[in-house]
C-alpha atoms as a PDB file:
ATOM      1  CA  UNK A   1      30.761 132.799 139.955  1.00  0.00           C
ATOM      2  CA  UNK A   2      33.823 131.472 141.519  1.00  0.00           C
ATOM      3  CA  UNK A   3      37.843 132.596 141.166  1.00  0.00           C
ATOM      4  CA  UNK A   4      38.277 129.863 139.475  1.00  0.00           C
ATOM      5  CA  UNK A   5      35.587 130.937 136.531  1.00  0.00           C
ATOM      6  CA  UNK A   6      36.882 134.247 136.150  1.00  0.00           C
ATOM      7  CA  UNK A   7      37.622 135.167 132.420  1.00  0.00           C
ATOM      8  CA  UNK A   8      40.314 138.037 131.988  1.00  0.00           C
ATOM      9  CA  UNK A   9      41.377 140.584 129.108  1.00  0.00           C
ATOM     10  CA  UNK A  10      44.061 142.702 129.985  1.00  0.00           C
ATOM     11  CA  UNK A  11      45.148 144.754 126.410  1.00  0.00           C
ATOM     12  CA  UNK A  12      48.197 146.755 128.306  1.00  0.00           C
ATOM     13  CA  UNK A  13      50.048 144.760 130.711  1.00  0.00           C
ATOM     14  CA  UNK A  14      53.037 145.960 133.410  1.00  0.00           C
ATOM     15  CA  UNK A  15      54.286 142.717 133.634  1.00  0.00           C
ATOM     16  CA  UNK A  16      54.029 139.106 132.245  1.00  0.00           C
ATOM     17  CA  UNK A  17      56.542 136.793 134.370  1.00  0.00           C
ATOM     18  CA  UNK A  18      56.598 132.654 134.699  1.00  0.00           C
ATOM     19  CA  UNK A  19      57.702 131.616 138.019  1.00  0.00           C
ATOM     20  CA  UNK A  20      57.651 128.525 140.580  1.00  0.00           C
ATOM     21  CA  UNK A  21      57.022 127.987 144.207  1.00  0.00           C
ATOM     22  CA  UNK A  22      58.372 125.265 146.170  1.00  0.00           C
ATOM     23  CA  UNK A  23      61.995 123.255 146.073  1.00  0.00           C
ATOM     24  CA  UNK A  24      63.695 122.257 142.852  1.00  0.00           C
ATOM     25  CA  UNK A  25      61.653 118.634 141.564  1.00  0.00           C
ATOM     26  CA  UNK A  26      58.495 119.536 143.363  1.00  0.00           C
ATOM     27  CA  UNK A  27      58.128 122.769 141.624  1.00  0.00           C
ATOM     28  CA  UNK A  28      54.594 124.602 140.928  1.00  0.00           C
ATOM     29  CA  UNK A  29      55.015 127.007 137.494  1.00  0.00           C
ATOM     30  CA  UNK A  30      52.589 129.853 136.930  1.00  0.00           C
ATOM     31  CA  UNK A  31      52.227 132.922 134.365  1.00  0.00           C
ATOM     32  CA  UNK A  32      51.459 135.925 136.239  1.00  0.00           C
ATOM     33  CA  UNK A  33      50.303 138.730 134.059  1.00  0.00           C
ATOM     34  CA  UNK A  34      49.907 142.509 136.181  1.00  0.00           C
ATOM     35  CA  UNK A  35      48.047 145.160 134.737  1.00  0.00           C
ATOM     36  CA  UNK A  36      48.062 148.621 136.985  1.00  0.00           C
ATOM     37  CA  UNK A  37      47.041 146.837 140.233  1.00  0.00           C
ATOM     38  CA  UNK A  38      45.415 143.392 138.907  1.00  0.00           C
ATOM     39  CA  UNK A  39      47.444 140.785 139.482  1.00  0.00           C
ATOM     40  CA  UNK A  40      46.206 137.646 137.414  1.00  0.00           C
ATOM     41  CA  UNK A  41      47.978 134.454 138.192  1.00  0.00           C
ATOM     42  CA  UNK A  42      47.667 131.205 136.177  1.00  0.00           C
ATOM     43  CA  UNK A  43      48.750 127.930 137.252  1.00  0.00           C
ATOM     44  CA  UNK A  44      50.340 125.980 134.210  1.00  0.00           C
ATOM     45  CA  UNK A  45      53.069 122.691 133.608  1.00  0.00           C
ATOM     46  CA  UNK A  46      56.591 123.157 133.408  1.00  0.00           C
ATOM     47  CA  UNK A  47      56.396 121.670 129.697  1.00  0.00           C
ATOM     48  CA  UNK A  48      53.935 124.589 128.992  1.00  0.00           C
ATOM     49  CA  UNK A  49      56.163 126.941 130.011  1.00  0.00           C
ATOM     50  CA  UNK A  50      59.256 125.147 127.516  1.00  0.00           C
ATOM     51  CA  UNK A  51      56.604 125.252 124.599  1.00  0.00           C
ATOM     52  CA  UNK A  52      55.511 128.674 125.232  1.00  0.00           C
ATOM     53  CA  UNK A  53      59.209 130.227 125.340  1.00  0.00           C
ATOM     54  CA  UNK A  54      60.326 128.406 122.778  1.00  0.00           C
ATOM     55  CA  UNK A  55      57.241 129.346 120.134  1.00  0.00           C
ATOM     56  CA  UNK A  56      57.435 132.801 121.218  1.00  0.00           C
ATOM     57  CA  UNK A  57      61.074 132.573 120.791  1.00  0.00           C
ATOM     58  CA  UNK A  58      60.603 131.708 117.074  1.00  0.00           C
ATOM     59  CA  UNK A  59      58.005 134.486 116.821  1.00  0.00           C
ATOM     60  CA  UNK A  60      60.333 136.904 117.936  1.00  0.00           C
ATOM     61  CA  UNK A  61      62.822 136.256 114.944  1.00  0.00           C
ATOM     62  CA  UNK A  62      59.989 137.685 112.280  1.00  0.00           C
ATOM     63  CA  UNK A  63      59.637 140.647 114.547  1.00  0.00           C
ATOM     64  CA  UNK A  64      61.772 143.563 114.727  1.00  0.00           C
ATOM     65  CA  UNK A  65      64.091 143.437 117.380  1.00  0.00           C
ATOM     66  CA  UNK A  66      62.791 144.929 120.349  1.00  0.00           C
ATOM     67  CA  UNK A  67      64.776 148.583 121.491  1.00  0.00           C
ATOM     68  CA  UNK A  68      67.021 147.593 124.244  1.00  0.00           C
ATOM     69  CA  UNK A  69      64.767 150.547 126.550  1.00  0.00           C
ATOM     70  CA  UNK A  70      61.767 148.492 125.818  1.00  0.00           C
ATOM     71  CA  UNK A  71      62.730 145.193 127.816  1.00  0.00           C
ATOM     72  CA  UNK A  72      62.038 145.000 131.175  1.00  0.00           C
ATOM     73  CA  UNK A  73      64.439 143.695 134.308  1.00  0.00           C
ATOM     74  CA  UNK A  74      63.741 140.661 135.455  1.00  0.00           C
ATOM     75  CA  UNK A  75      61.261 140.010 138.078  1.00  0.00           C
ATOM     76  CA  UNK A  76      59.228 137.179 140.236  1.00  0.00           C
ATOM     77  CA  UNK A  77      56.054 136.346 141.060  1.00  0.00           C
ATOM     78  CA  UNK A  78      53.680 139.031 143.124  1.00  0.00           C
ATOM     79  CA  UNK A  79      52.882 137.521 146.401  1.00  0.00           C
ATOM     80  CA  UNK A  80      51.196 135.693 147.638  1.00  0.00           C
ATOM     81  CA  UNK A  81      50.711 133.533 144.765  1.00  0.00           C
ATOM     82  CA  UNK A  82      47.363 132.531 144.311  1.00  0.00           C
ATOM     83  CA  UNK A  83      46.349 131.186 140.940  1.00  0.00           C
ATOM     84  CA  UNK A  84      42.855 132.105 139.394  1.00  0.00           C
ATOM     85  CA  UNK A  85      42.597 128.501 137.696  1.00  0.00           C
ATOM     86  CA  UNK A  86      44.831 126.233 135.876  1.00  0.00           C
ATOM     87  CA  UNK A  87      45.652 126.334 132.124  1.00  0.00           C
ATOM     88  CA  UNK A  88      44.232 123.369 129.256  1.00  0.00           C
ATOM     89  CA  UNK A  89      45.768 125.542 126.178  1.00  0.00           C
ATOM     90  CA  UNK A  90      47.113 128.644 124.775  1.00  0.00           C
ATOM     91  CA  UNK A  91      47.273 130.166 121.764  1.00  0.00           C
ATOM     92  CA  UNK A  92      49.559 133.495 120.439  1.00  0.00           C
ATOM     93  CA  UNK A  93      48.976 136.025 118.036  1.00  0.00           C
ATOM     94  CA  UNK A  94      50.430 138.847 116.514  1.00  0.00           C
ATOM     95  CA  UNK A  95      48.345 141.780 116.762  1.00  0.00           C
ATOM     96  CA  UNK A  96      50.247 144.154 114.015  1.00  0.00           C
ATOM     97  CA  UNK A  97      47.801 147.074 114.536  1.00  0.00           C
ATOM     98  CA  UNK A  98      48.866 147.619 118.187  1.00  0.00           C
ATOM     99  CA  UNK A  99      52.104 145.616 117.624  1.00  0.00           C
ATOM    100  CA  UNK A 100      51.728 143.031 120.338  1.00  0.00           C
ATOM    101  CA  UNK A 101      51.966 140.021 120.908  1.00  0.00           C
ATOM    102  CA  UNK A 102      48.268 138.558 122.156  1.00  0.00           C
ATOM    103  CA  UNK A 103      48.244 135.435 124.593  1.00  0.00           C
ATOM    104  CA  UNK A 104      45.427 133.791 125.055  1.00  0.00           C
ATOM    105  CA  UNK A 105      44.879 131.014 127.487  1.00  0.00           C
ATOM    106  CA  UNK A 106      41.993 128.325 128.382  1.00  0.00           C
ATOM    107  CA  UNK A 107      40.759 127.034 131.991  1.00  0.00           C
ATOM    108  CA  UNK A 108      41.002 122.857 132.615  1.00  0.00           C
ATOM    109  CA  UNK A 109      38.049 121.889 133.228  1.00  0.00           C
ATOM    110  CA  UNK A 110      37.825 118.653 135.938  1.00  0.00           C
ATOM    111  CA  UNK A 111      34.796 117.408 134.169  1.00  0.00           C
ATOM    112  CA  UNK A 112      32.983 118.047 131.112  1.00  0.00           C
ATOM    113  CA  UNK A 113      29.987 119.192 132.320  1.00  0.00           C
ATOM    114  CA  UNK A 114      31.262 121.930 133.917  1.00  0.00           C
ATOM    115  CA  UNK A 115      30.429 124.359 131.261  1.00  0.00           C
ATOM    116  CA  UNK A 116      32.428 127.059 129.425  1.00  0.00           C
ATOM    117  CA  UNK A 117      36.254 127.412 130.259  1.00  0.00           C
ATOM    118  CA  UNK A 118      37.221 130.448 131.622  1.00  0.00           C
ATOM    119  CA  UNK A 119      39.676 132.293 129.485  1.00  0.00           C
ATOM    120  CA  UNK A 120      42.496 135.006 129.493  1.00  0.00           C
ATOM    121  CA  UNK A 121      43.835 137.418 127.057  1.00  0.00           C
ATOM    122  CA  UNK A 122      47.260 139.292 128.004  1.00  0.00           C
ATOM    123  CA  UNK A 123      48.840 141.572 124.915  1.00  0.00           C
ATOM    124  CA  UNK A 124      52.146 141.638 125.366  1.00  0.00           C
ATOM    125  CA  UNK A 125      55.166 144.326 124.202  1.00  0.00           C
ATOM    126  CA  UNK A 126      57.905 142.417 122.127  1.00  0.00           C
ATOM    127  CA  UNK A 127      60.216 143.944 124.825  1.00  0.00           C
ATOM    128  CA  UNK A 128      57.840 141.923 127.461  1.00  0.00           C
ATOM    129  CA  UNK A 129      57.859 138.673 125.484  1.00  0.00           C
ATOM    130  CA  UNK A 130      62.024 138.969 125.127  1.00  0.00           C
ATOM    131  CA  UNK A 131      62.059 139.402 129.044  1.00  0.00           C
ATOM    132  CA  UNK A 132      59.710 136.324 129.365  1.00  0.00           C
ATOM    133  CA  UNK A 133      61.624 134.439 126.786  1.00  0.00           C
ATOM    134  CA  UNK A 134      64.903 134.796 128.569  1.00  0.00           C
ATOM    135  CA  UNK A 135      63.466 134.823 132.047  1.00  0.00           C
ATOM    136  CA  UNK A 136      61.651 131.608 131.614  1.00  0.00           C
ATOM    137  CA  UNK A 137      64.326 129.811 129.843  1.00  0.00           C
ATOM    138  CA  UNK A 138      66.682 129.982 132.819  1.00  0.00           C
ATOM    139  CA  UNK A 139      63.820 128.641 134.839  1.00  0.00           C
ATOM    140  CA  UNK A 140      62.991 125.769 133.337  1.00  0.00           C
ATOM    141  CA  UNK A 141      66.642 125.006 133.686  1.00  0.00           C
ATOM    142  CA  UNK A 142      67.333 125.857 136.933  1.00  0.00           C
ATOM    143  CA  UNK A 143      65.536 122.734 138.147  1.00  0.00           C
ATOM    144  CA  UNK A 144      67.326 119.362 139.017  1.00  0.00           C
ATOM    145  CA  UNK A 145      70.235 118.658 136.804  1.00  0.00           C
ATOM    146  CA  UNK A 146      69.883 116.303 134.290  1.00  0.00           C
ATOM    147  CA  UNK A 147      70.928 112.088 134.115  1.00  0.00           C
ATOM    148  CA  UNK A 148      74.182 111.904 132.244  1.00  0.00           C
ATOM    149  CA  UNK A 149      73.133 109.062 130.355  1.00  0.00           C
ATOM    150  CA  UNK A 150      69.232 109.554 129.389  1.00  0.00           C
ATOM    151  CA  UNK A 151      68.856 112.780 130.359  1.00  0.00           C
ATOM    152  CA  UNK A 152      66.081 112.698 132.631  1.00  0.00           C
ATOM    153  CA  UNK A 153      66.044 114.557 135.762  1.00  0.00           C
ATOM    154  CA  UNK A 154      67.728 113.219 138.906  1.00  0.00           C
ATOM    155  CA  UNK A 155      65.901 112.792 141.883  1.00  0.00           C
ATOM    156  CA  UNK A 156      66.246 115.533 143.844  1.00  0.00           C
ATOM    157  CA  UNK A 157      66.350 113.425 147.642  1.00  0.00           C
ATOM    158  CA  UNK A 158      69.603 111.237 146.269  1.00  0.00           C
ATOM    159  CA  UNK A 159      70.639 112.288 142.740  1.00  0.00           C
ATOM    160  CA  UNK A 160      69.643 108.904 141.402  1.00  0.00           C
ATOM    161  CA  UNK A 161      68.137 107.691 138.226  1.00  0.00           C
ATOM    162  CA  UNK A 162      65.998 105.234 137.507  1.00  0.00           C
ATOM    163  CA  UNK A 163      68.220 104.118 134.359  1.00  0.00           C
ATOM    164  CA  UNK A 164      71.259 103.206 136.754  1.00  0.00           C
ATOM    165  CA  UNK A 165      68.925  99.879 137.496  1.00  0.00           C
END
């Protein structure tokens, strides 16, 4: 078995950050989950990383409000960053029992034949997912500034657009 078919379940986690390496339009995102000293790193898209805030931004408003104690500073990735295997899908439930929030993500598999995905399971504090939330929001929008007229990022050599054609 290879990194990259490594399943994880980590119930209690220290830490669950998103986070990018390299320059602003040539950006890599990962989730990084760290539970006592595993580190588990996940490569994923930048458009996961919107849909995941937002939904657990929703899921947050049918929670109680986390106590202000209970969210933790912001932080980056652990170094070096060296993701266990990239992410097809992801799924999050509320675990009321334990009251966390359960993420649950699926390897991408090159080819079908592969076999089984890989999986990971990180259950989250609603102080953690309000850190995330905020954390990865900025982010995502930290990245080239958008076209004035569709919206789309700028290139990030010239500040061009392709709609100014």
């Amino acid at each position: 078995m290879t990194s990259l078919d490594r399943s994880f379940d980590l119930p209690d986690v220290d830490a669950f950050v998103a986070g990018t390496v390299g320059p602003a339009g040539d950006r890599a995102f990962f989730l990084q989950a760290v539970a006592g000293g595993q580190v588990v790193t996940l490569k994923v898209e930048k458009q996961q990383v919107i849909a995941l805030a937002e939904y657990l931004s929703n899921m947050l408003t049918d929670l109680p409000e986390p106590d202000a104690g209970t969210v933790p500073a912001p932080s980056g990735l652990a170094t070096p960053v060296e993701p266990e295997w990239a992410v097809a899908s992801m799924g999050v439930a509320y675990v009321e029992s334990r009251d966390r929030v359960a993420l649950w993500a699926e390897q991408m598999l090159v080819r079908e034949d592969d076999g089984s995905p890989a999986t990971s399971r990180f259950q989250l504090t609603r102080g953690q997912v309000l850190a995330f939330v905020t954390h990865a929001t900025g982010l995502v929008t930290a990245g080239r500034p958008p076209c004035p007229y569709c919206e789309a990022p700028l290139n990030n050599v010239d500040g061009w657009c392709p709609c100014w054609n």
